[in-house]
PDB file of N, CA and C in Angstrom:
ATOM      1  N   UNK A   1      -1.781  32.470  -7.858  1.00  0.00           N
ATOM      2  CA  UNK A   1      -1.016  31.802  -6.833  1.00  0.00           C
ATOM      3  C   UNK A   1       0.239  32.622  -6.537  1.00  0.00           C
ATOM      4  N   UNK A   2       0.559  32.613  -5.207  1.00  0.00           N
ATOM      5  CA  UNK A   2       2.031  33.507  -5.083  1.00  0.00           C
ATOM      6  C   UNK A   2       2.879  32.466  -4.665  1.00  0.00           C
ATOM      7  N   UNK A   3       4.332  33.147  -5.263  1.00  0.00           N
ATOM      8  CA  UNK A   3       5.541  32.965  -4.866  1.00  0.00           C
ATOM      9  C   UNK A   3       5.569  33.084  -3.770  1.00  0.00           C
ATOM     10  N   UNK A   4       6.350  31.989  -3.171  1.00  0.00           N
ATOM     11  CA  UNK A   4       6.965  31.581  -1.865  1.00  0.00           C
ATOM     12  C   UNK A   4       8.325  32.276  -2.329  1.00  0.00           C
ATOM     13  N   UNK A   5       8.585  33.414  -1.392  1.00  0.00           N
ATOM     14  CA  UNK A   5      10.241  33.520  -1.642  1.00  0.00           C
ATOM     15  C   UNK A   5      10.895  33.571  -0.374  1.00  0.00           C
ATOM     16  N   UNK A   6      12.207  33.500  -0.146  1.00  0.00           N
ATOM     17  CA  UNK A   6      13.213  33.102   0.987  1.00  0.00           C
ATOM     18  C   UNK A   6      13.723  34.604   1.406  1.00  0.00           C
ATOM     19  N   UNK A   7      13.664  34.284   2.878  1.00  0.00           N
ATOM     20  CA  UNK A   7      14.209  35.556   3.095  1.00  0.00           C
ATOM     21  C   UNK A   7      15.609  35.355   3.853  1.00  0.00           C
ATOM     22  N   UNK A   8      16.631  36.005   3.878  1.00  0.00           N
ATOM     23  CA  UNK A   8      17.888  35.443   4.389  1.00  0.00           C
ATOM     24  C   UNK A   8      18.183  36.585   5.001  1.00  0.00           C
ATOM     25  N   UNK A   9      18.514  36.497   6.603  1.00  0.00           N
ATOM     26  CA  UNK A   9      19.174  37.545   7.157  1.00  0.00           C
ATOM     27  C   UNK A   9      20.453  37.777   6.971  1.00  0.00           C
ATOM     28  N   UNK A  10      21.667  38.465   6.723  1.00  0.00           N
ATOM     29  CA  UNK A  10      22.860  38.390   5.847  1.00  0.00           C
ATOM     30  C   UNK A  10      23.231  39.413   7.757  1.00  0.00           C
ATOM     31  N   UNK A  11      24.446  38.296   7.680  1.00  0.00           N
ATOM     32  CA  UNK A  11      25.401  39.815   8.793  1.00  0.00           C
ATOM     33  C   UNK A  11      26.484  39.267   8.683  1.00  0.00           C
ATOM     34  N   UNK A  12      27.208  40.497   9.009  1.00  0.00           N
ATOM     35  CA  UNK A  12      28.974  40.313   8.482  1.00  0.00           C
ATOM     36  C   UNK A  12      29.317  39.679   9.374  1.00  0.00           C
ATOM     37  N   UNK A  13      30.622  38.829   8.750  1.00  0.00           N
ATOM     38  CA  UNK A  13      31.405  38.003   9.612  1.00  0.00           C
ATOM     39  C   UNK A  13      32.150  38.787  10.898  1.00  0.00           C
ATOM     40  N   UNK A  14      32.688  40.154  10.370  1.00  0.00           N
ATOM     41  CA  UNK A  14      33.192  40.775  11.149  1.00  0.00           C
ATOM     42  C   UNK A  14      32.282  41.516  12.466  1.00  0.00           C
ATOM     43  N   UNK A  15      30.811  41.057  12.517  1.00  0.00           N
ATOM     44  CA  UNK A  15      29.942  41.490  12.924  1.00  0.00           C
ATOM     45  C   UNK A  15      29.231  40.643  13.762  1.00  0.00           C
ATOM     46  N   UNK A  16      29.464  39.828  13.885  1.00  0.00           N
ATOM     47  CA  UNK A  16      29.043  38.092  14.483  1.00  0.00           C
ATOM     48  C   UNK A  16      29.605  38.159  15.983  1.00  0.00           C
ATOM     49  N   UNK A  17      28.386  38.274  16.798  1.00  0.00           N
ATOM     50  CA  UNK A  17      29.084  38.146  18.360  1.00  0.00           C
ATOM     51  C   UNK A  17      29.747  36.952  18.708  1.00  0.00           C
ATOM     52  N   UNK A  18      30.733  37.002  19.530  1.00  0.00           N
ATOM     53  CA  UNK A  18      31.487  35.939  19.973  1.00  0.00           C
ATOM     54  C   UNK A  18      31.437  34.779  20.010  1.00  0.00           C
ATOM     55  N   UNK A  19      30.029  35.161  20.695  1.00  0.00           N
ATOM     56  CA  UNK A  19      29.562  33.895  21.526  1.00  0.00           C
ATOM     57  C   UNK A  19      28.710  32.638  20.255  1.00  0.00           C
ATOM     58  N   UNK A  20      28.168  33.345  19.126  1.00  0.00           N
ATOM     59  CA  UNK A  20      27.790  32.496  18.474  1.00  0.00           C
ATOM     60  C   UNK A  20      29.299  31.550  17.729  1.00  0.00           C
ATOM     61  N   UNK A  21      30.137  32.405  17.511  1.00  0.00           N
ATOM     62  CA  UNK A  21      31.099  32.059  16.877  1.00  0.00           C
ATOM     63  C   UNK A  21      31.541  30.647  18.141  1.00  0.00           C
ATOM     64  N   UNK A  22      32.061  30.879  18.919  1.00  0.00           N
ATOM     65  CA  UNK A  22      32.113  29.857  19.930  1.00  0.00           C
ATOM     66  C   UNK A  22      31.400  28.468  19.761  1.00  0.00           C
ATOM     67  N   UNK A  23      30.013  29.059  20.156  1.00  0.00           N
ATOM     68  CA  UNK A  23      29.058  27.755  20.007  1.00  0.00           C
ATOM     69  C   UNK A  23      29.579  27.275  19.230  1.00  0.00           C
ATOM     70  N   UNK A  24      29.431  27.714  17.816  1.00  0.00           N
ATOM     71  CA  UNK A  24      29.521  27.160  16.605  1.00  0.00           C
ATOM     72  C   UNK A  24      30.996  26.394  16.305  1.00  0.00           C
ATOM     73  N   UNK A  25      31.799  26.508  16.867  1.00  0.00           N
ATOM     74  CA  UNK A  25      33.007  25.707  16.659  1.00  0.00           C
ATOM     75  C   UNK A  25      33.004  24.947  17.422  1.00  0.00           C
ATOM     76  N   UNK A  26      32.399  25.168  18.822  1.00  0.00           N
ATOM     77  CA  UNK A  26      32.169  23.757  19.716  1.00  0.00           C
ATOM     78  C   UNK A  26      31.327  22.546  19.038  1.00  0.00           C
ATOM     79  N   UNK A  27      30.277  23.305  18.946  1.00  0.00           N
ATOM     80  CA  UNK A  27      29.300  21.882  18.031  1.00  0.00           C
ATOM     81  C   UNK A  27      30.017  21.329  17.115  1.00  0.00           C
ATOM     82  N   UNK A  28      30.698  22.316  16.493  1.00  0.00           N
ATOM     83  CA  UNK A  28      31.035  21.319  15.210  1.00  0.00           C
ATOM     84  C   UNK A  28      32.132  20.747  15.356  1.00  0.00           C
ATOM     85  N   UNK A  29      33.236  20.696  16.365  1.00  0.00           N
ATOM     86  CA  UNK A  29      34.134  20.035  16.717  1.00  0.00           C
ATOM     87  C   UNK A  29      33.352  18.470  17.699  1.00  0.00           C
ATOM     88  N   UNK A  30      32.659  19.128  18.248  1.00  0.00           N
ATOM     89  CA  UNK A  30      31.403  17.815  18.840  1.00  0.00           C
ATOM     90  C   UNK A  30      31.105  16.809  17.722  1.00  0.00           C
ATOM     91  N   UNK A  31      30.325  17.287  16.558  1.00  0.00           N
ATOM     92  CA  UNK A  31      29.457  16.479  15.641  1.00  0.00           C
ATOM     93  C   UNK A  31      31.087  15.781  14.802  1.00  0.00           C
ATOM     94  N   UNK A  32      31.705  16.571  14.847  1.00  0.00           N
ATOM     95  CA  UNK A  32      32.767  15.874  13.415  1.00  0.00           C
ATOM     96  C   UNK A  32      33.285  14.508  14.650  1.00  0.00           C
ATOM     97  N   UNK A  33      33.653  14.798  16.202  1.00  0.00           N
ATOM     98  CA  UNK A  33      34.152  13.885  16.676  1.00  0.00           C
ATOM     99  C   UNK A  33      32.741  12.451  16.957  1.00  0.00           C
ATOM    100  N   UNK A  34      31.551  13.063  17.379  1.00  0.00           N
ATOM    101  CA  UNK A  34      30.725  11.807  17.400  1.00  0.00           C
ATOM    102  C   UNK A  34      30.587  11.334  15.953  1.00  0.00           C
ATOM    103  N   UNK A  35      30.891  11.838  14.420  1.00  0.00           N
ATOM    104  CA  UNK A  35      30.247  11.410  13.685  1.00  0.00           C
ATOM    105  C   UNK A  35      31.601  10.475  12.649  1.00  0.00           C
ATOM    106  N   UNK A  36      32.899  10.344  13.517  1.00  0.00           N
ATOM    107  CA  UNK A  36      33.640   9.811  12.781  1.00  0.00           C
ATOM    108  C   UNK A  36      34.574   8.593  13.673  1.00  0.00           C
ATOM    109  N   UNK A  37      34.506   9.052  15.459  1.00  0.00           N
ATOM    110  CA  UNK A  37      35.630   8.075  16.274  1.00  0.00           C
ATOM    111  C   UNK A  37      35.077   6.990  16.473  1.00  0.00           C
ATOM    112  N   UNK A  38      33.324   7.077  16.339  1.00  0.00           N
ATOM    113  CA  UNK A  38      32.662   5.555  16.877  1.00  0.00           C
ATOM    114  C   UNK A  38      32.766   4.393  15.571  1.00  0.00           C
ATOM    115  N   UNK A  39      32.502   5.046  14.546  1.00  0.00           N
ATOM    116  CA  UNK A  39      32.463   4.271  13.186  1.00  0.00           C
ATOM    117  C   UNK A  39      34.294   3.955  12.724  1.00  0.00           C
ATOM    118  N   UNK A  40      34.947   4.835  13.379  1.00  0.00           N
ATOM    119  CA  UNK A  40      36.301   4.568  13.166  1.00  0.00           C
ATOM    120  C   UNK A  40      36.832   3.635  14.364  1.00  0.00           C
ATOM    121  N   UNK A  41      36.991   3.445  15.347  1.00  0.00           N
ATOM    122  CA  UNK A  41      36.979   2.658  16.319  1.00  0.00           C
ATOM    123  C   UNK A  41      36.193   1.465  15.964  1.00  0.00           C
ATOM    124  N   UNK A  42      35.154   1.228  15.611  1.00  0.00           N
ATOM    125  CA  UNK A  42      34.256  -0.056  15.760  1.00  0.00           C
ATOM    126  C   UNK A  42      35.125  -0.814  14.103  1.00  0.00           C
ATOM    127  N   UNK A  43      35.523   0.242  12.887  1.00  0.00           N
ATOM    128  CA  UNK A  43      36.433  -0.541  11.978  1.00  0.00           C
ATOM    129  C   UNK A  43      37.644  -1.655  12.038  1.00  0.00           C
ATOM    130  N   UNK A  44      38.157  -0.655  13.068  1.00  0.00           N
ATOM    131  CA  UNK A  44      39.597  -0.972  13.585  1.00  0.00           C
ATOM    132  C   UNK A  44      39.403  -2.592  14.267  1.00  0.00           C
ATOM    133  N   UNK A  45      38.639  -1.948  15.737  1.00  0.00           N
ATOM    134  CA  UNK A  45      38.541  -2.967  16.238  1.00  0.00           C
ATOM    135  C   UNK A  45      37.799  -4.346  15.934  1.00  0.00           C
ATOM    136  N   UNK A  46      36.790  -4.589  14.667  1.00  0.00           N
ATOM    137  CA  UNK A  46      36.438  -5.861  14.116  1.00  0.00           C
ATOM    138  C   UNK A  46      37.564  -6.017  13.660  1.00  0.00           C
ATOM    139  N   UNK A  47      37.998  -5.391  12.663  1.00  0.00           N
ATOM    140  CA  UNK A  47      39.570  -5.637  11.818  1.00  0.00           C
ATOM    141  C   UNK A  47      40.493  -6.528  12.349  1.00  0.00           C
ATOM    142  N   UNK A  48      40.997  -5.761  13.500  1.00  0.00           N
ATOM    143  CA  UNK A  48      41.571  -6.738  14.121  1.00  0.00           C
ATOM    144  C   UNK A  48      41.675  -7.411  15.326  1.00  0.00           C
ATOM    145  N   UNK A  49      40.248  -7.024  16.097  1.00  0.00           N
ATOM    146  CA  UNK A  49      40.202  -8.243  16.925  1.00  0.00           C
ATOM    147  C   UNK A  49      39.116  -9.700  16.779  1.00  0.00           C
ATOM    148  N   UNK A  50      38.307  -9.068  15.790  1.00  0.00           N
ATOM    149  CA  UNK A  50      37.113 -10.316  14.477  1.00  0.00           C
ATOM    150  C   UNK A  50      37.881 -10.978  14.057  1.00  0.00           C
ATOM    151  N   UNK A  51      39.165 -10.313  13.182  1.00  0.00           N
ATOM    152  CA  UNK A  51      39.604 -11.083  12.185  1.00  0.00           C
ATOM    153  C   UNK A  51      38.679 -11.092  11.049  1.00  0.00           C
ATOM    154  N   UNK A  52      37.715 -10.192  11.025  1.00  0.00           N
ATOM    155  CA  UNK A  52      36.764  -9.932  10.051  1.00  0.00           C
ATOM    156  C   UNK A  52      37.724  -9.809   8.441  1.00  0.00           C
ATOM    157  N   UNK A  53      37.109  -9.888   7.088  1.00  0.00           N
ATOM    158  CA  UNK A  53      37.700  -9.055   6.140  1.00  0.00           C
ATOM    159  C   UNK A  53      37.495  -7.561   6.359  1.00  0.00           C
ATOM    160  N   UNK A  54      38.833  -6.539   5.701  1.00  0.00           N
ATOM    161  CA  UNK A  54      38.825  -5.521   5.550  1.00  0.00           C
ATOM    162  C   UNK A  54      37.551  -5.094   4.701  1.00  0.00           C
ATOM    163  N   UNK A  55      37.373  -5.496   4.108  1.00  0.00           N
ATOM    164  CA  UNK A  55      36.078  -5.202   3.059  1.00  0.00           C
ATOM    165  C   UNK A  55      34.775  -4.978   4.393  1.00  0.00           C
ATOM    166  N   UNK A  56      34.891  -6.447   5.208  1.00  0.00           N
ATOM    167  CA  UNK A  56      33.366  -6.345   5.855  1.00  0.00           C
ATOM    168  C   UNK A  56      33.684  -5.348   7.250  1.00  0.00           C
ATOM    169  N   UNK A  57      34.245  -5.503   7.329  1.00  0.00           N
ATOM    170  CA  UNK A  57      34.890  -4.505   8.968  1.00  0.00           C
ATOM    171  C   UNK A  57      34.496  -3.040   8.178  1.00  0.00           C
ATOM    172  N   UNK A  58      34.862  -2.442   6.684  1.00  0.00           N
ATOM    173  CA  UNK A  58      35.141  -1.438   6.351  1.00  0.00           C
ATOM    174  C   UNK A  58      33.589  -0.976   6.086  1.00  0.00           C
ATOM    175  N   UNK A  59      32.661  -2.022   5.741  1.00  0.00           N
ATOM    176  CA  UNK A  59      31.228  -1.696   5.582  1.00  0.00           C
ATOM    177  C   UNK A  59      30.235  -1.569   6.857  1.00  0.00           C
ATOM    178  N   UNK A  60      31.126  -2.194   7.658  1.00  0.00           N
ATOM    179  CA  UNK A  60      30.262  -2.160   9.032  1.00  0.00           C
ATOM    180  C   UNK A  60      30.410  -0.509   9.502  1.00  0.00           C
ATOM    181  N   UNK A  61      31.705  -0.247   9.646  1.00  0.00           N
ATOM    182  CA  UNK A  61      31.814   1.083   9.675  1.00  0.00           C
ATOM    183  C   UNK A  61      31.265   2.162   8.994  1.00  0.00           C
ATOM    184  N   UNK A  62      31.388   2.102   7.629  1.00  0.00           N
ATOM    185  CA  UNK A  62      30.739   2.992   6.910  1.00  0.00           C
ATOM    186  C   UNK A  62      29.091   3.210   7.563  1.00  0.00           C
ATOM    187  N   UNK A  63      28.504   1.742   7.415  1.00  0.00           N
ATOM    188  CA  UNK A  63      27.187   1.725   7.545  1.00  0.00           C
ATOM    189  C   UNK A  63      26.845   2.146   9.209  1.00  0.00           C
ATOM    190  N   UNK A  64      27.375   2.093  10.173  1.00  0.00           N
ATOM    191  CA  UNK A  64      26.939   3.328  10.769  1.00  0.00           C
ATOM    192  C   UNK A  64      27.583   4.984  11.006  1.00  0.00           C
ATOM    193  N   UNK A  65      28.399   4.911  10.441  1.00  0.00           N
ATOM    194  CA  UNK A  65      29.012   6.479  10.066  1.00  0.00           C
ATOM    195  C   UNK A  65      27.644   6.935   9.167  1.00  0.00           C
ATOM    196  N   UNK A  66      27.429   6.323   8.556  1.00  0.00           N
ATOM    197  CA  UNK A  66      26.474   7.036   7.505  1.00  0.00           C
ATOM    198  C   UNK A  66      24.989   6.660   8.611  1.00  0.00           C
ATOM    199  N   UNK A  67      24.404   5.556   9.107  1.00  0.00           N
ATOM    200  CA  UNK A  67      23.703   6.041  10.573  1.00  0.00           C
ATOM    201  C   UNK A  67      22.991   6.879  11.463  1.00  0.00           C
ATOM    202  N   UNK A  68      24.289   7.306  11.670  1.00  0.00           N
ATOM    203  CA  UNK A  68      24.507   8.381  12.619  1.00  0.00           C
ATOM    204  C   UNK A  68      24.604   9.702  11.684  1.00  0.00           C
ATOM    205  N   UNK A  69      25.609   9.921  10.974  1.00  0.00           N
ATOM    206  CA  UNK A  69      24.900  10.999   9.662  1.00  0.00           C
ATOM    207  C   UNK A  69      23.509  11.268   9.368  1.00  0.00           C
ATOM    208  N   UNK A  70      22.517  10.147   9.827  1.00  0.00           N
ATOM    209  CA  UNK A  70      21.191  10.073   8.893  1.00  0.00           C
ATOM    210  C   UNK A  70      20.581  11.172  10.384  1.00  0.00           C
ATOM    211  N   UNK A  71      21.399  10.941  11.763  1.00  0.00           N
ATOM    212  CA  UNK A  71      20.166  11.873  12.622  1.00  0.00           C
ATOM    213  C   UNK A  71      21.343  13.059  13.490  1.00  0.00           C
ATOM    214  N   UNK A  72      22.119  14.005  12.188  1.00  0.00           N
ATOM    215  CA  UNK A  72      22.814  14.478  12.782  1.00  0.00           C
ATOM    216  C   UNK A  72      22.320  15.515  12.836  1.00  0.00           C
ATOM    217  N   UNK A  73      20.983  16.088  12.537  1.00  0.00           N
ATOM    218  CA  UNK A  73      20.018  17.161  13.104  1.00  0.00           C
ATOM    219  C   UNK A  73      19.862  17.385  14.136  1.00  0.00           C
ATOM    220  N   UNK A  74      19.598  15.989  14.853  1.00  0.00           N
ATOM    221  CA  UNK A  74      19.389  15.857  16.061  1.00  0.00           C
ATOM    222  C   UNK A  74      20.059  15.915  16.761  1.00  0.00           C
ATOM    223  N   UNK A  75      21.250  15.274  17.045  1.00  0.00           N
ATOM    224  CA  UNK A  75      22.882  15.523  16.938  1.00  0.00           C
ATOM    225  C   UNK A  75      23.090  16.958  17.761  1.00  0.00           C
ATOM    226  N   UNK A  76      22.636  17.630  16.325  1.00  0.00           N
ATOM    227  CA  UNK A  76      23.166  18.845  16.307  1.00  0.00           C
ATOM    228  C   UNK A  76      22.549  19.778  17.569  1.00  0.00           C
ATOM    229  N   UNK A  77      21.175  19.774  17.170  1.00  0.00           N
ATOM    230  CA  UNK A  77      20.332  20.099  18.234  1.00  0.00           C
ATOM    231  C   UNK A  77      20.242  20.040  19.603  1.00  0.00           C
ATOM    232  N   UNK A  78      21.135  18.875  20.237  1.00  0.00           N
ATOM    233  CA  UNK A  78      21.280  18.598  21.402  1.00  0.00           C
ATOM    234  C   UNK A  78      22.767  18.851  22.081  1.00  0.00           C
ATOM    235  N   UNK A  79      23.443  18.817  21.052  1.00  0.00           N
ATOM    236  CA  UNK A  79      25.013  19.597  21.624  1.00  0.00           C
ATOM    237  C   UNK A  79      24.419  20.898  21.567  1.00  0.00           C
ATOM    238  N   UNK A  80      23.963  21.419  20.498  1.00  0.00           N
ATOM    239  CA  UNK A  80      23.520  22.715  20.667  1.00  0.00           C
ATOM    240  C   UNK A  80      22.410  23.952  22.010  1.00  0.00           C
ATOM    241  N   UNK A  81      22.318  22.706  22.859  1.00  0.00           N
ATOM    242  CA  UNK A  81      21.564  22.927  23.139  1.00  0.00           C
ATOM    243  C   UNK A  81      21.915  23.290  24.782  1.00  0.00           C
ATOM    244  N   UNK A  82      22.965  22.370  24.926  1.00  0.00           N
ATOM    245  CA  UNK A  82      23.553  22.393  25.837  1.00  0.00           C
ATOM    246  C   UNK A  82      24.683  23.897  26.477  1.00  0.00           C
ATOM    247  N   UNK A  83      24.907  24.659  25.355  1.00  0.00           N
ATOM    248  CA  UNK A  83      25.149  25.606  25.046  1.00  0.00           C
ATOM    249  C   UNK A  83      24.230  26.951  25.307  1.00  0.00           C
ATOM    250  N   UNK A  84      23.411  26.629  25.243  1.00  0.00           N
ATOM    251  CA  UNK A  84      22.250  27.780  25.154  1.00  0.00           C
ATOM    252  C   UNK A  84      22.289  27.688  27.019  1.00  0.00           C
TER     253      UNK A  84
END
């Protein structure tokens, strides 16, 4: 039976065209803002316009921060994509 081994293309940072560098800080300024203002906003606002407990306002949030975490492949893929 053979080894499956990984092959990794390696290129220097100093070597990295622009433009990927770009993308790549756009998306990820994209994903960090969809993956933290909706679950942070929806906290706040049960908090204090529910009158919810902090405890349950704080789980509602979590539980879709983590959500939306679960399809940030996809996420990713589609800001990314927009780019191309």
């Amino acid at each position: 039976m053979a080894k499956a081994a990984l092959k990794f293309q390696s290129q220097r940072l100093d070597q990295l065209p622009p433009d990927i560098l770009i993308k790549g800080g756009w998306v990820s300024t994209a994903m960090a803002l969809i993956l933290t203002l909706p679950p942070l906003a929806l906290f706040i606002g049960l908090y204090q316009m529910a009158d919810l407990n902090i405890g349950l306002a704080a789980g509602i949030g979590f539980g879709i921060h983590f959500g939306l975490l679960a399809f940030s492949r996809r996420i990713s893929k589609a800001i990314g994509s927009l780019f191309d």
